[in-house]
Protein backbone atom coordinates (compact mmCIF):
# COMPACT_ATOMS: atom_id res chain seq x y z
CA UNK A 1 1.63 13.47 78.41
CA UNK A 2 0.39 10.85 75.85
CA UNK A 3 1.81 12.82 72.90
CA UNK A 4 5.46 13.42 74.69
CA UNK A 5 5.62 9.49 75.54
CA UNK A 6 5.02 8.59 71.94
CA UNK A 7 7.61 11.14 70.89
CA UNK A 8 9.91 9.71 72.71
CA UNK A 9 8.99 5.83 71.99
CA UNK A 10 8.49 7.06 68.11
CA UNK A 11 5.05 6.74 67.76
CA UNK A 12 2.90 7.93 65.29
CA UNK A 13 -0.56 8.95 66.69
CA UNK A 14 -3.72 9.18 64.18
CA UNK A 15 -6.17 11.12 65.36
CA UNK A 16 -9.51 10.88 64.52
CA UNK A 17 -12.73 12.46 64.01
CA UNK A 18 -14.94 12.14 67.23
CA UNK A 19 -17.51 9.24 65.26
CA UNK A 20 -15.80 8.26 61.93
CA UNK A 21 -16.49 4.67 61.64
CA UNK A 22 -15.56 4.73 58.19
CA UNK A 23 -12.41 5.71 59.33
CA UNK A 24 -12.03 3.32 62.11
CA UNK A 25 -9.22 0.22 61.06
CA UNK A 26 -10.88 -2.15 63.18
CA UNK A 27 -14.49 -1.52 61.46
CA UNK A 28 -12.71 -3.37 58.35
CA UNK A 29 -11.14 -6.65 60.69
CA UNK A 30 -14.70 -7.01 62.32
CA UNK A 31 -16.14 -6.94 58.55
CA UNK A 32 -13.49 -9.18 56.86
CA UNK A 33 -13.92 -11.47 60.35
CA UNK A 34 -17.79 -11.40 60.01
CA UNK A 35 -17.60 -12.27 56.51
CA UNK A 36 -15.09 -15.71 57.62
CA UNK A 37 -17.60 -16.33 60.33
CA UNK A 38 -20.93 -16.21 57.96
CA UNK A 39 -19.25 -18.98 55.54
CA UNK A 40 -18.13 -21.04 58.21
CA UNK A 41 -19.28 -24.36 59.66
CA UNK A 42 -19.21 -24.60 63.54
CA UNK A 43 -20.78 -27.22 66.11
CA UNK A 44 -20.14 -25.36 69.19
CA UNK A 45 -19.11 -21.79 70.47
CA UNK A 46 -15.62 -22.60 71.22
CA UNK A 47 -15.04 -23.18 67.52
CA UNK A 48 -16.75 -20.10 66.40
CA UNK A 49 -14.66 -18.63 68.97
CA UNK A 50 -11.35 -20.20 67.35
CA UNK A 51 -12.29 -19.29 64.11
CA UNK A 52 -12.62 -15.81 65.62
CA UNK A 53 -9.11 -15.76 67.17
CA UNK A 54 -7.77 -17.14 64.25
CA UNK A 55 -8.90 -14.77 61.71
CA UNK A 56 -8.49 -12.11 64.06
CA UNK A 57 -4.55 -12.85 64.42
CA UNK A 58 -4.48 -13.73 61.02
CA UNK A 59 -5.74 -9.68 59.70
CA UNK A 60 -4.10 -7.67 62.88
CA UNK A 61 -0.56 -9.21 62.81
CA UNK A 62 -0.26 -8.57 58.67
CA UNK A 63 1.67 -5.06 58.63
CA UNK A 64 -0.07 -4.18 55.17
CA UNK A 65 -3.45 -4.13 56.48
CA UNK A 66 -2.36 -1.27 58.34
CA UNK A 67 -0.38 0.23 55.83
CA UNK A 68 -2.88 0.01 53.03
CA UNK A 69 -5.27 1.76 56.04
CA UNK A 70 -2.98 4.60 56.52
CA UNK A 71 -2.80 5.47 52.67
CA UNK A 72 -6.53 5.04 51.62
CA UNK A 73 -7.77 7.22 54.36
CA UNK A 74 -5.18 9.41 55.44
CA UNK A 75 -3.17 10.16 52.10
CA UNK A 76 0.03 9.31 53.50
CA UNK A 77 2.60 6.98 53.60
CA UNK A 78 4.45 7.00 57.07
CA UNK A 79 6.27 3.96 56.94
């Protein structure tokens, strides 16, 4: 059902192995965000969370993360 919806909407579905964090596009955002996070300064939790949001919008909304993700692991180019 999941695979004739996509179809239809034109959706690519990856699918991975089972446990492949290596393969896993969000293991590289939580490392690139952890790495933001460890050279920041914050006072408070809701700045650490801001910085959070922040880098996290900043990674998931740029369309070359993704595409750079889909070459390096899966060969292809599908854009």
């Amino acid at each position: 059902m999941v695979e004739k919806a996509c179809g239809i909407l034109n959706i690519n579905l990856i699918f991975l192995q089972p446990y492949c964090p290596d393969l896993n596009p969000i293991e590289d955002v939580w490392r690139k965000i952890k790495s933001k996070i460890y050279k920041s300064i914050y006072n408070n939790l809701n700045e650490l969370i801001e910085i959070f949001k922040e880098e996290y919008y900043k990674i998931v909304d740029l369309a070359s993360f993704y595409e750079n993700w889909v070459k390096e692991y899966l060969g292809t180019n599908i854009w």
